[in-house]
Protein backbone atom coordinates (compact mmCIF):
# COMPACT_ATOMS: atom_id res chain seq x y z
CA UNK A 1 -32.77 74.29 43.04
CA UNK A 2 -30.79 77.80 41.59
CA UNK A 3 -28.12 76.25 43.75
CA UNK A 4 -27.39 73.13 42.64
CA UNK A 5 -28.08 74.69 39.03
CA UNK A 6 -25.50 76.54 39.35
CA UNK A 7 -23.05 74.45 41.20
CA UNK A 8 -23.73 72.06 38.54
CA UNK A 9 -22.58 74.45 35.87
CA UNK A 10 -19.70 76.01 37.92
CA UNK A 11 -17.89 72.40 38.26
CA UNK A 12 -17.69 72.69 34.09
CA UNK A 13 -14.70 73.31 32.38
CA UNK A 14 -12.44 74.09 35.31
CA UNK A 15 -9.46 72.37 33.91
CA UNK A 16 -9.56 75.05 30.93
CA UNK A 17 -10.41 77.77 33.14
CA UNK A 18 -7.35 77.45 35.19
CA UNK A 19 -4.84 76.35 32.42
CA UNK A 20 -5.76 80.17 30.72
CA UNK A 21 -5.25 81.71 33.98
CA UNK A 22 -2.31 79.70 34.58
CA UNK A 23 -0.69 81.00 31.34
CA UNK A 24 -1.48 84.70 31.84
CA UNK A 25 0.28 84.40 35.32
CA UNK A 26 3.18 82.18 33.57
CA UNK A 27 3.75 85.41 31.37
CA UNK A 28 3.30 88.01 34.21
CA UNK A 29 5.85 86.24 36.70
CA UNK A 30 8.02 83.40 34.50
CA UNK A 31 8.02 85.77 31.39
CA UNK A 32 9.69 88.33 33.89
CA UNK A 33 11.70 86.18 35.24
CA UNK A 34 13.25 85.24 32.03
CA UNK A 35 13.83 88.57 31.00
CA UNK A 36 15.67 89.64 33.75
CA UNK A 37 17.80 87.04 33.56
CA UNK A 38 18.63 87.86 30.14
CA UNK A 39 19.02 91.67 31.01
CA UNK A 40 17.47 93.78 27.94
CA UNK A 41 19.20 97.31 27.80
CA UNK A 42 18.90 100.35 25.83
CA UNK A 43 21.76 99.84 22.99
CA UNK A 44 20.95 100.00 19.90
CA UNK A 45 19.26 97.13 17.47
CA UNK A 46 19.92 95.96 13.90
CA UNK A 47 16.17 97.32 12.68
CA UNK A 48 18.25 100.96 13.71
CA UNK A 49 21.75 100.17 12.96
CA UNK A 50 21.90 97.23 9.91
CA UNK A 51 18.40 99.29 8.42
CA UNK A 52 18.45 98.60 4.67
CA UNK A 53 14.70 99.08 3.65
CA UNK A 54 14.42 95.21 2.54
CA UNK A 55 14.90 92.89 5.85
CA UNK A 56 16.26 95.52 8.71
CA UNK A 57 12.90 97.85 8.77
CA UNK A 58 11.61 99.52 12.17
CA UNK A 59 8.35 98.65 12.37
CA UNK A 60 5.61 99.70 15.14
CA UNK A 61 5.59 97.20 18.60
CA UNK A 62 1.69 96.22 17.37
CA UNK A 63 2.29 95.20 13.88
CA UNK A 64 5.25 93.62 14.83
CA UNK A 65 3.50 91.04 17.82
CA UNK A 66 0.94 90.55 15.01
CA UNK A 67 3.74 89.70 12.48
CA UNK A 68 5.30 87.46 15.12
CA UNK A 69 1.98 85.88 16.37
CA UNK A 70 1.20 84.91 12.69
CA UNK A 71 4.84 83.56 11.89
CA UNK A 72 4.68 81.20 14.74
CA UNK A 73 1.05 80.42 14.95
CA UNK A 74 -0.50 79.89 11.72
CA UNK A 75 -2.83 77.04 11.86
CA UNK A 76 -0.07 75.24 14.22
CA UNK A 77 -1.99 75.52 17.36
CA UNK A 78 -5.09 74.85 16.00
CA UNK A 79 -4.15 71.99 14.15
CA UNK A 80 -1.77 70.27 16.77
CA UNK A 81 -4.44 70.80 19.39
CA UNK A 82 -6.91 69.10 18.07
CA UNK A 83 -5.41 66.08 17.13
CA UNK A 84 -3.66 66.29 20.34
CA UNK A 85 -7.17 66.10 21.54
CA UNK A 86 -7.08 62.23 21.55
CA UNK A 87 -5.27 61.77 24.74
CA UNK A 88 -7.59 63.68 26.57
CA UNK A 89 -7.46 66.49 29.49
CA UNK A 90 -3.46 65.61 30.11
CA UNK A 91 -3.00 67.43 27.11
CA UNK A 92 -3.87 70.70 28.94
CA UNK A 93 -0.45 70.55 31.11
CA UNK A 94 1.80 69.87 28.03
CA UNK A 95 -0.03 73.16 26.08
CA UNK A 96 0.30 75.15 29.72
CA UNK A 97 3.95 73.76 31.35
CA UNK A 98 5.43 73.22 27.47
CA UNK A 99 4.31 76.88 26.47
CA UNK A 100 5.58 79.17 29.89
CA UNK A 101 8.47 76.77 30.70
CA UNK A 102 10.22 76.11 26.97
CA UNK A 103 8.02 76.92 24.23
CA UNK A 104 8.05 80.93 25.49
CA UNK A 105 12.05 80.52 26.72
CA UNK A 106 12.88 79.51 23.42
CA UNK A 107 11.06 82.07 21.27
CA UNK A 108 12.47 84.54 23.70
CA UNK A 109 15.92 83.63 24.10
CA UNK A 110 16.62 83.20 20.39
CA UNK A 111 14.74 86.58 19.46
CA UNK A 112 16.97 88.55 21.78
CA UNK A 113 19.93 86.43 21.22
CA UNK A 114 19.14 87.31 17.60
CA UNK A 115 19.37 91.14 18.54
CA UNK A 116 22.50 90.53 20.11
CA UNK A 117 23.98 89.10 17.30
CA UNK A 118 23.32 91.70 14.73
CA UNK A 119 19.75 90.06 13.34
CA UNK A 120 21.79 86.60 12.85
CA UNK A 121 20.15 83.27 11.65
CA UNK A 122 19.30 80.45 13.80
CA UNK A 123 22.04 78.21 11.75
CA UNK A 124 24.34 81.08 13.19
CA UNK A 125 23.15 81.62 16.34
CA UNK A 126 23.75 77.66 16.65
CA UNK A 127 26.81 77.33 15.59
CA UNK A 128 28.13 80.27 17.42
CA UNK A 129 27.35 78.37 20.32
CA UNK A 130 27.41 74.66 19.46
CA UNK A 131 30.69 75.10 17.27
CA UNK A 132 30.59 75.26 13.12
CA UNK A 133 30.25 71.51 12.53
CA UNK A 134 27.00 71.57 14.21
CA UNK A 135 26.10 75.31 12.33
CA UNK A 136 26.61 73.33 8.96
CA UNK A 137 24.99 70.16 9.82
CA UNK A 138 21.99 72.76 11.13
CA UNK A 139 22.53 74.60 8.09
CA UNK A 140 21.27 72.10 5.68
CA UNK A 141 18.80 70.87 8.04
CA UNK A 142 17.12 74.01 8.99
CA UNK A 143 17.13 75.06 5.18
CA UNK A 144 15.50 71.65 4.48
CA UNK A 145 12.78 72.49 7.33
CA UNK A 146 12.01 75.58 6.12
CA UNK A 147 11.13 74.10 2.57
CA UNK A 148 9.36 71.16 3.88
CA UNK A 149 6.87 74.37 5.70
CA UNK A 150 6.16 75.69 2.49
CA UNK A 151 5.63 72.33 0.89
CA UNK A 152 3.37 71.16 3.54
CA UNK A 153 1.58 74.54 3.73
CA UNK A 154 1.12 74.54 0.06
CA UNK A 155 -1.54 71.60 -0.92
CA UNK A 156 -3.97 71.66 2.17
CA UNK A 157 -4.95 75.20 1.05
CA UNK A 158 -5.01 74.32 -2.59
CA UNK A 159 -7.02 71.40 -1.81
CA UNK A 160 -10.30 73.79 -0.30
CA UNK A 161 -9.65 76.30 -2.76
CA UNK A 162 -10.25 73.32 -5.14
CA UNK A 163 -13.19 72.54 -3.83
CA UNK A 164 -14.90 76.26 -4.10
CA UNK A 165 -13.62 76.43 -7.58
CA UNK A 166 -10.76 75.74 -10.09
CA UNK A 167 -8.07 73.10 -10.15
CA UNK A 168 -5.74 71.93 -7.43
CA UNK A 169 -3.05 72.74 -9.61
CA UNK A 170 -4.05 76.23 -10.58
CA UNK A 171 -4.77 76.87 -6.81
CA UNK A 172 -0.56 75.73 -6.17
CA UNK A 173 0.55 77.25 -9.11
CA UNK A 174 -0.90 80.57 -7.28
CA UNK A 175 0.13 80.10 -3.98
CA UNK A 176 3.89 79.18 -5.64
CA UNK A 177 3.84 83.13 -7.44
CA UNK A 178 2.83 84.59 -4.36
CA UNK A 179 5.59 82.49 -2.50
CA UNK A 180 7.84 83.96 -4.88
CA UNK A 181 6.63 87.73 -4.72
CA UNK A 182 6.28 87.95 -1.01
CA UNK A 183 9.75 86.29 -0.61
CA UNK A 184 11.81 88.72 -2.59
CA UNK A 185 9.46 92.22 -1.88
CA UNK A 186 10.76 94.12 1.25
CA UNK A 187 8.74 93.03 4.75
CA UNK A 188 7.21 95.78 5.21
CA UNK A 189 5.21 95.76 1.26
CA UNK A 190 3.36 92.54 2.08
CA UNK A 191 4.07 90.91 5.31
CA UNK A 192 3.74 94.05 7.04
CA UNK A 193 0.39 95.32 5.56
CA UNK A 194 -1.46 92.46 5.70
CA UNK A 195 0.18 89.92 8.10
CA UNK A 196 -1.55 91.91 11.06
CA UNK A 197 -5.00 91.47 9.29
CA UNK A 198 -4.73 87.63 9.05
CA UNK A 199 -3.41 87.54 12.91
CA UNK A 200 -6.45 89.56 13.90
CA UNK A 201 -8.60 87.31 12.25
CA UNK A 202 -6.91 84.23 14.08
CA UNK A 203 -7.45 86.09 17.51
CA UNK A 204 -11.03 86.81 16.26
CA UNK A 205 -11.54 83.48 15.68
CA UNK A 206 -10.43 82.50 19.10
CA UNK A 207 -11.74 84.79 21.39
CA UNK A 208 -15.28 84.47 19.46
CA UNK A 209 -14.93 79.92 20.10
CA UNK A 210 -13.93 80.95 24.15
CA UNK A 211 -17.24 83.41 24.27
CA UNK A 212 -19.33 80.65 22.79
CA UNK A 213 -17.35 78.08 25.27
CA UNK A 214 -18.21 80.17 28.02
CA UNK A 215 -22.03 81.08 26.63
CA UNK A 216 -22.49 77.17 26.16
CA UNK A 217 -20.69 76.25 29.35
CA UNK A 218 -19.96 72.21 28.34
CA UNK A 219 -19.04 69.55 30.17
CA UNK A 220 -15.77 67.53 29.29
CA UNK A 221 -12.99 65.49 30.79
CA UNK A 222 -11.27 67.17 33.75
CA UNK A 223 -7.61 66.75 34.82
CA UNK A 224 -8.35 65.20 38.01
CA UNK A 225 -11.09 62.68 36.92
CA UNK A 226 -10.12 61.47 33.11
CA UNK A 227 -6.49 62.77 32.49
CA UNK A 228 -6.31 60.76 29.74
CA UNK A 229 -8.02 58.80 27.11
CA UNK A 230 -8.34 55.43 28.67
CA UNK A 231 -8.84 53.09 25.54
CA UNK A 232 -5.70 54.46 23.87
CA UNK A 233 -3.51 54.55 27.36
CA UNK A 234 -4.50 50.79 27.77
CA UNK A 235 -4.76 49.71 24.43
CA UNK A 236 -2.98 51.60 21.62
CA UNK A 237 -3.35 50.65 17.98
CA UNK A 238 -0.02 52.35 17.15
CA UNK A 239 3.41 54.21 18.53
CA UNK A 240 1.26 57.52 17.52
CA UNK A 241 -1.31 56.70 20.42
CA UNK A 242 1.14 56.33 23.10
CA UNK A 243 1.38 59.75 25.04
CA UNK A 244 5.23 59.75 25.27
CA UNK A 245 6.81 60.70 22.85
CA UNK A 246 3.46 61.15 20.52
CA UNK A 247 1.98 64.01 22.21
CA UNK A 248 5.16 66.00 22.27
CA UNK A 249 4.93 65.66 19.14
CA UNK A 250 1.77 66.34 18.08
CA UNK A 251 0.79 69.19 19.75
CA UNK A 252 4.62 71.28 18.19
CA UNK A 253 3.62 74.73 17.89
CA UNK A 254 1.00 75.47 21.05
CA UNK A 255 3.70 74.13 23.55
CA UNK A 256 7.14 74.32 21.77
CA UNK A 257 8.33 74.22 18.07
CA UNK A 258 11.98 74.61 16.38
CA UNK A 259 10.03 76.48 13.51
CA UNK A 260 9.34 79.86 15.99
CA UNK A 261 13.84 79.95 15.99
CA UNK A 262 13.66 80.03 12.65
CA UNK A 263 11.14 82.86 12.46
CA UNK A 264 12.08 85.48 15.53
CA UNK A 265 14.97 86.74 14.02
CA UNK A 266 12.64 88.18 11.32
CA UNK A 267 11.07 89.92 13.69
CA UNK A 268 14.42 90.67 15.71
CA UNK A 269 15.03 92.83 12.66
CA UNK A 270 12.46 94.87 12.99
CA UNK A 271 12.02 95.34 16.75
CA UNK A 272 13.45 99.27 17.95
CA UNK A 273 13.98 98.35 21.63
CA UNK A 274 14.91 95.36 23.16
CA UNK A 275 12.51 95.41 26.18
CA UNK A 276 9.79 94.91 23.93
CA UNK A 277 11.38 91.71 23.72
CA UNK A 278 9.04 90.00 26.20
CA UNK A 279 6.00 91.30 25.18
CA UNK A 280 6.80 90.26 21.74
CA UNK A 281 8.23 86.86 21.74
CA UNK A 282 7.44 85.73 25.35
CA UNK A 283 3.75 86.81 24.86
CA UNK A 284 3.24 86.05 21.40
CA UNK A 285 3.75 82.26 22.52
CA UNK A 286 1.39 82.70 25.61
CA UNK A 287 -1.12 83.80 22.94
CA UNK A 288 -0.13 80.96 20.86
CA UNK A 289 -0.75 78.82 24.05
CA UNK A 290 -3.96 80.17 24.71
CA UNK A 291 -5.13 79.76 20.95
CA UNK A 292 -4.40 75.71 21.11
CA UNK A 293 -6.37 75.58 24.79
CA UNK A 294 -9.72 76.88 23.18
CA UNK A 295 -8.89 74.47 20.23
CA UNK A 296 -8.12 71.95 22.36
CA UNK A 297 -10.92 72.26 24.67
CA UNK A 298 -13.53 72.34 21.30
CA UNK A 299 -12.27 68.88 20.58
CA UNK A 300 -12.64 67.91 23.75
CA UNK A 301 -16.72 68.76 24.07
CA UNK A 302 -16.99 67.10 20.15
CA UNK A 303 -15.20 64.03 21.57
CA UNK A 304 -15.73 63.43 24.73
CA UNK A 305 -17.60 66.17 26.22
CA UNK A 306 -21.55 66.02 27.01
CA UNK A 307 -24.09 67.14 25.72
CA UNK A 308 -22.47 65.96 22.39
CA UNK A 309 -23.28 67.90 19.72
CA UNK A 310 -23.26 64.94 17.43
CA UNK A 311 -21.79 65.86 14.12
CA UNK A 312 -21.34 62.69 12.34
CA UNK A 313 -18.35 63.63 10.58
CA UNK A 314 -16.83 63.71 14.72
CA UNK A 315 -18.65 61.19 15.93
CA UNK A 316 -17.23 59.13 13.18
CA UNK A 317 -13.56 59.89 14.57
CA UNK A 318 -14.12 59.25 18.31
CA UNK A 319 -12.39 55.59 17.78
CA UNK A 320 -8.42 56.38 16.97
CA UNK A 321 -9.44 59.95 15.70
CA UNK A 322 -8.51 60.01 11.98
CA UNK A 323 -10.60 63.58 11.09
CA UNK A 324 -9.10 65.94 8.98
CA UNK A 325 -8.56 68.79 10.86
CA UNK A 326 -9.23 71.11 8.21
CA UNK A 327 -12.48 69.57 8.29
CA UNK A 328 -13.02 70.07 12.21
CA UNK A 329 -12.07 73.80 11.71
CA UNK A 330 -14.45 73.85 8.47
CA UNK A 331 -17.32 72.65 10.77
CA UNK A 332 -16.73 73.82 13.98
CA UNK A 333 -16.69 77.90 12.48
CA UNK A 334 -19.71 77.55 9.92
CA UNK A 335 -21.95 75.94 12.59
CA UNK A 336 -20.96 77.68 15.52
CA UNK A 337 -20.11 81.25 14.02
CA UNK A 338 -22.27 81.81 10.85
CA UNK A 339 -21.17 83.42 8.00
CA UNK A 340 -18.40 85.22 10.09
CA UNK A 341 -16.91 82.16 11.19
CA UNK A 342 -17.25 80.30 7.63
CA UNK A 343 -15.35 83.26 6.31
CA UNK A 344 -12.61 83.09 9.34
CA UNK A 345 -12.42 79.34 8.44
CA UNK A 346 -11.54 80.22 5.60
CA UNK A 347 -8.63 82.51 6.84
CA UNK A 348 -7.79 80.21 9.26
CA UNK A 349 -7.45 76.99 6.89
CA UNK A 350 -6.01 78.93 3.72
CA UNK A 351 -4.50 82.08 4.48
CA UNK A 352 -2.68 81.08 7.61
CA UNK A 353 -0.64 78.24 6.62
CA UNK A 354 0.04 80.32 3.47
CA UNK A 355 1.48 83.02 5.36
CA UNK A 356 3.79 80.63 7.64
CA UNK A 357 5.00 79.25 3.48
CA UNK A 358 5.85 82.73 3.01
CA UNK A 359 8.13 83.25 6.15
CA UNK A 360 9.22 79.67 5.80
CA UNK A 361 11.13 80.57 2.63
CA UNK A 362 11.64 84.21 3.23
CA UNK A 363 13.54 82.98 6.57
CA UNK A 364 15.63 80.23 4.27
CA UNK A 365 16.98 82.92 1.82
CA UNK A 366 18.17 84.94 4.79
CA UNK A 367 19.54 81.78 6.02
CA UNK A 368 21.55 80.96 2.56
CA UNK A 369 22.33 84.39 2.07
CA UNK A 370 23.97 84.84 5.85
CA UNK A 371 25.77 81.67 4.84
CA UNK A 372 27.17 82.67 1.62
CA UNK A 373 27.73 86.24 2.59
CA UNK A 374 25.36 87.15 -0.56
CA UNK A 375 24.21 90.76 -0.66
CA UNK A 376 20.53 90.97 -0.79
CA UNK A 377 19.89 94.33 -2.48
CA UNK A 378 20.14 93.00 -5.79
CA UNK A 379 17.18 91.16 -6.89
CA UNK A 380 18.98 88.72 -8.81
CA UNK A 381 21.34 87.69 -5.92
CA UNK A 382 17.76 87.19 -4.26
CA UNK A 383 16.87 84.58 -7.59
CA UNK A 384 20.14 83.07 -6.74
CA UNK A 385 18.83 81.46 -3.88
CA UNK A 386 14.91 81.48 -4.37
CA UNK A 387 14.71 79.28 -7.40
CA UNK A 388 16.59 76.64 -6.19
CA UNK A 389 14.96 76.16 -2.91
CA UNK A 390 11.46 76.67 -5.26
CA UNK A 391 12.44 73.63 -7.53
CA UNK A 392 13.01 71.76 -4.23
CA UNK A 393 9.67 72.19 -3.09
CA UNK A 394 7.86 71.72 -6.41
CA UNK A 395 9.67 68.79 -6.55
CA UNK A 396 8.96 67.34 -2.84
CA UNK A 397 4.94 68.84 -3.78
CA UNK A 398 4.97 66.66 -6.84
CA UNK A 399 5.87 63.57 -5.22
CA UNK A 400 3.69 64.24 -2.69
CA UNK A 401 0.60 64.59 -4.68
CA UNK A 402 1.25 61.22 -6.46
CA UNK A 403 1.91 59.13 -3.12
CA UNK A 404 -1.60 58.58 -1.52
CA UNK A 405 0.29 58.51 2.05
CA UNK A 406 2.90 61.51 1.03
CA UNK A 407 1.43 64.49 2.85
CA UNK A 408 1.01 62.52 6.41
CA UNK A 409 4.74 61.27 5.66
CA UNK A 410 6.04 64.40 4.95
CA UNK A 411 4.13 65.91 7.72
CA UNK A 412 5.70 63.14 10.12
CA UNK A 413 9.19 64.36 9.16
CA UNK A 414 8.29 68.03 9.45
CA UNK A 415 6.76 67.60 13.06
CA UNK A 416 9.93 65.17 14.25
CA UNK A 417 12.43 67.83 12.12
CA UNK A 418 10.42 71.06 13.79
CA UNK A 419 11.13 69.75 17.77
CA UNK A 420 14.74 68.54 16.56
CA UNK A 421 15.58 72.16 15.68
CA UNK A 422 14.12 73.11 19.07
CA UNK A 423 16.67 70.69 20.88
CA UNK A 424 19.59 72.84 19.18
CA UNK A 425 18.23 76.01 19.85
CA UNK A 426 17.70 75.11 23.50
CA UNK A 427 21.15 73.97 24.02
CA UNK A 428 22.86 76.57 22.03
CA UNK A 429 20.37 79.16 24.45
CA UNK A 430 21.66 77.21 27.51
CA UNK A 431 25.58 77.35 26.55
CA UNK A 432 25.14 81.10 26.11
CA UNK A 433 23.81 81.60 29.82
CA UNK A 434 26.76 79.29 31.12
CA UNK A 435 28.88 81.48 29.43
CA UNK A 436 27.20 84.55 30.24
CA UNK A 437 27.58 83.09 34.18
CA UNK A 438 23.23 83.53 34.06
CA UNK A 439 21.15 80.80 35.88
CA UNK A 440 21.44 78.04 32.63
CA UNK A 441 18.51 75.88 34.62
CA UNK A 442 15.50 77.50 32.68
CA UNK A 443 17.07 76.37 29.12
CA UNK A 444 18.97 72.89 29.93
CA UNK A 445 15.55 71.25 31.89
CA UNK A 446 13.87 71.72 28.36
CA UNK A 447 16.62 71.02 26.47
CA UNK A 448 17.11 67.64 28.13
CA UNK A 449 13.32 66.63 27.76
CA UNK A 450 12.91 67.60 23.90
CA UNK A 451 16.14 65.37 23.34
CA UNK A 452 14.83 62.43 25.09
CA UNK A 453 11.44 63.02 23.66
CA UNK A 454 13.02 63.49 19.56
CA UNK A 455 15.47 61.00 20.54
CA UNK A 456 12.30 58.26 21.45
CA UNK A 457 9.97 59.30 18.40
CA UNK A 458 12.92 58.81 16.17
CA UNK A 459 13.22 55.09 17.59
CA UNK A 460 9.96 54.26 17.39
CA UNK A 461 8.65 55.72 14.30
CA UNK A 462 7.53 53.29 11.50
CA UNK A 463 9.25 56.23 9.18
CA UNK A 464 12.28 55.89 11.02
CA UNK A 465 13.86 52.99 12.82
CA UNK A 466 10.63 51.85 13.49
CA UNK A 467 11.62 49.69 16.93
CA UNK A 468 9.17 48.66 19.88
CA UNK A 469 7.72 51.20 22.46
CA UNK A 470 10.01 48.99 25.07
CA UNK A 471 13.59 49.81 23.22
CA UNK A 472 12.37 53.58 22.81
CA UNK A 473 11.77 53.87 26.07
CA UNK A 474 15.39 52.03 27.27
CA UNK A 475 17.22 54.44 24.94
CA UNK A 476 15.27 57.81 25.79
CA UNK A 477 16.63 56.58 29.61
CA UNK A 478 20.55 56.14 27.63
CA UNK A 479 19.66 59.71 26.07
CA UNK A 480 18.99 61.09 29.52
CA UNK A 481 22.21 59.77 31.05
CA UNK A 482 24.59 60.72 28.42
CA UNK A 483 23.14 64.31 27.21
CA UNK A 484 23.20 65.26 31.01
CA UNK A 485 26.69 63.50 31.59
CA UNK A 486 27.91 65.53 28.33
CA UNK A 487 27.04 68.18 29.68
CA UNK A 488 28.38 68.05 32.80
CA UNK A 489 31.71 67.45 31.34
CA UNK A 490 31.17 70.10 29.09
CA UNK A 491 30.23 72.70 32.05
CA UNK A 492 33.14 71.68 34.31
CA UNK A 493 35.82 72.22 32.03
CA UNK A 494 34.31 75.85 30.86
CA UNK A 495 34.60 76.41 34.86
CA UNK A 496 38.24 75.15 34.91
């Protein structure tokens, strides 16, 4: 009887089991692999040589992973993964292949490229690479991004602060003055002090949901016997159920996300020695990976997993899955974790995506100020740049609060915008190998994937050209043909 007891709970959660392990090995042999291919060496970085006591700060190899964790994570792989949740156990291989094979490359390869370039900007990075028409159509766009994070990132957490007290307004109005402060103040006065606090509390929240995963021992959907979520593989409502492109999509910052270019190089500032490269970037993605697979896997035992726990407010959402996800996290912490985890809900749902506002615009005045050549020092150079991009947002928060649809629009642009910037960053990455005569293979294969997959969202979005799932799919096909026949024109005459 002990036996088949415990067969019965060893054949649980195997598909989650392995896709962990599978990322700790992707970081212990891929991660490596990457990094010798990009050859880290002993010369000295821009935290040392550019160091200026504002944005160019050495800062200790912990507290900067925790920095970098935050940037890129936020509530981005908690979020994604659990509306990603929908399409069932497949989404365990996009989270796992996305994060070792691009998601990690990226982060990596533009952090040290970064270095390399003296702390540059993605928009310069990019056009380096790509040439200056595409740096100052990237440029605007990136700039754009960035504002549309802090937007975004602005009225979810001033919506539950509303809710334990004041108004929403008050709550923005607050998060818009810190926004301002921790923009302009030096990294190391804010970000630095209490960025790693916030990150430990998002790896506290984690590794607290995988012990009572692992206490609980669930069953859900496994790879090999539901990779997918039948009724919306068969039968989708919408171009948003439809795994390709949606899921690519959806699930941004636990797999791969354009945002994370825009964010190492404020960590490439700060980083002594450049073969603390991989830890930092390569493994603060793994991290990130590992964060959306406990998420993920949560949703999965609230939606599909026995024995349910029936919350109503889930059980509600198992047809087409419209939940806040705020709202899962709200639950999911208070009942499972106490008072500890209401309070890390808390963190996770406020503080987290107020944080990534923070770097979002700190990262756009760099980007401006590279751009213009505009000295930093002075704090009314920094005004120069901050109050515009501010009246941008207020303005894009405004409209957003009087549109009953204007935060899911906005945050259908941001997603489709965030992987867009990936596709750039990938290609500029892989034109710097070619050049560099380094094995180009690990940056094209993603490249060419995120461009079909932007290229197919883009077609089929109701937001956008809004055509049938048939004509996406016909032109992601075209997109194949002709980015890989570009760039084999491109590669033979760099050879000639």
């Amino acid at each position: 009887m002990r036996c088949k007891k415990c067969n019965y709970y060893f054949y649980r959660m195997i598909t989650f089991v392995l896709s962990v392990l599978a990322l700790v090995a992707g970081y212990m042999i891929y991660g490596r692999v990457v990094e010798r291919i990009f050859g880290p060496d002993d010369r000295v970085t821009p935290a040392v040589a550019k160091a200026d006591g504002l944005d160019y700060i050495v800062l200790p190899n912990w507290k900067v992973f925790m920095i970098q964790f935050l940037n890129i994570a936020g509530t981005g792989p908690i979020f994604g993964a659990i509306m990603g949740a929908k399409f069932g156990p497949v989404s365990y291989l996009w989270i796992v292949f996305g994060c070792i094979f691009a998601g990690a490359v990226h982060d990596y390869m533009s952090g040290m490229l970064s270095m390399r370039h003296d702390g540059a900007g993605l928009p310069q990075l990019i056009g380096d690479y790509l040439g200056n028409a595409t740096k100052n159509v990237m440029l605007v766009f990136t700039v754009f991004l960035l504002i549309m994070v802090g937007t975004v990132f602005v009225y979810s957490p001033a919506e539950i602060l509303h809710s334990i007290g004041g108004s929403s307004m008050m709550w923005i109005i607050i998060i818009f003055i810190y926004y301002i402060i921790a923009t302009m103040l030096p990294i190391d006065k804010i970000i630095g002090r209490i960025y790693p606090l916030f990150a430990f509390s998002l790896l506290f929240m984690a590794g607290a949901l995988m012990v009572w995963l692992f206490f609980h021992w669930p069953t859900v959907p496994e790879l090999w016997t539901h990779p997918y979520n039948v009724g919306m593989a068969t039968q989708p409502e919408s171009f948003t159920d439809h795994i390709f492109p949606a899921l690519f999509i959806t699930i941004a910052c636990g797999a791969i996300s354009g945002f994370h270019g825009t964010q190492t190089p404020l960590m490439a500032r700060c980083v002594k020695s450049e073969r603390m490269g991989r830890p930092i970037f390569y493994g603060a993605m793994i991290t990130e990976g590992v964060v959306a697979l406990i998420w993920a896997t949560v949703s999965a035992w609230f939606f599909y997993g026995e024995p349910s726990p029936g919350y109503e407010l889930i059980e509600a959402a198992k047809n087409g899955f419209h939940t806040s996800a705020p709202a899962v996290v709200n639950l999911v912490c208070k009942d499972w974790l106490g008072i500890a985890g209401a309070i890390l809900a808390l963190l996770g749902v406020v503080a987290a995506p107020i944080t990534s506002g923070d770097t979002a615009f700190r990262s756009a005045r760099l980007i401006v100020a590279e751009a213009l050549k505009l000295d930093q020092h002075p704090i009314r150079k920094r005004l120069y740049i901050c109050v515009p991009m501010f009246i941008v947002s207020i303005l894009l928060l405004l409209w957003q609060i009087e549109n009953p649809d204007g935060f899911n629009t906005i945050w259908q642009y941001f997603g489709w915008s965030n992987q867009t910037l990936s596709v750039f960053t990938l290609w500029a990455i892989t034109v710097y190998l070619v050049r560099q005569k380094k094995p180009y293979i690990i940056t094209m294969i993603p490249a060419l994937f995120m461009t079909v997959v932007c290229t197919t969202f883009l077609i089929v979005s109701p937001n956008a050209f809004g055509m049938s799932m048939t004509v996406g799919y016909v032109v992601a096909a075209c997109t194949f043909i002709v980015a890989l026949a570009w760039f084999c024109a491109w590669y033979k005459k760099v050879k000639k």
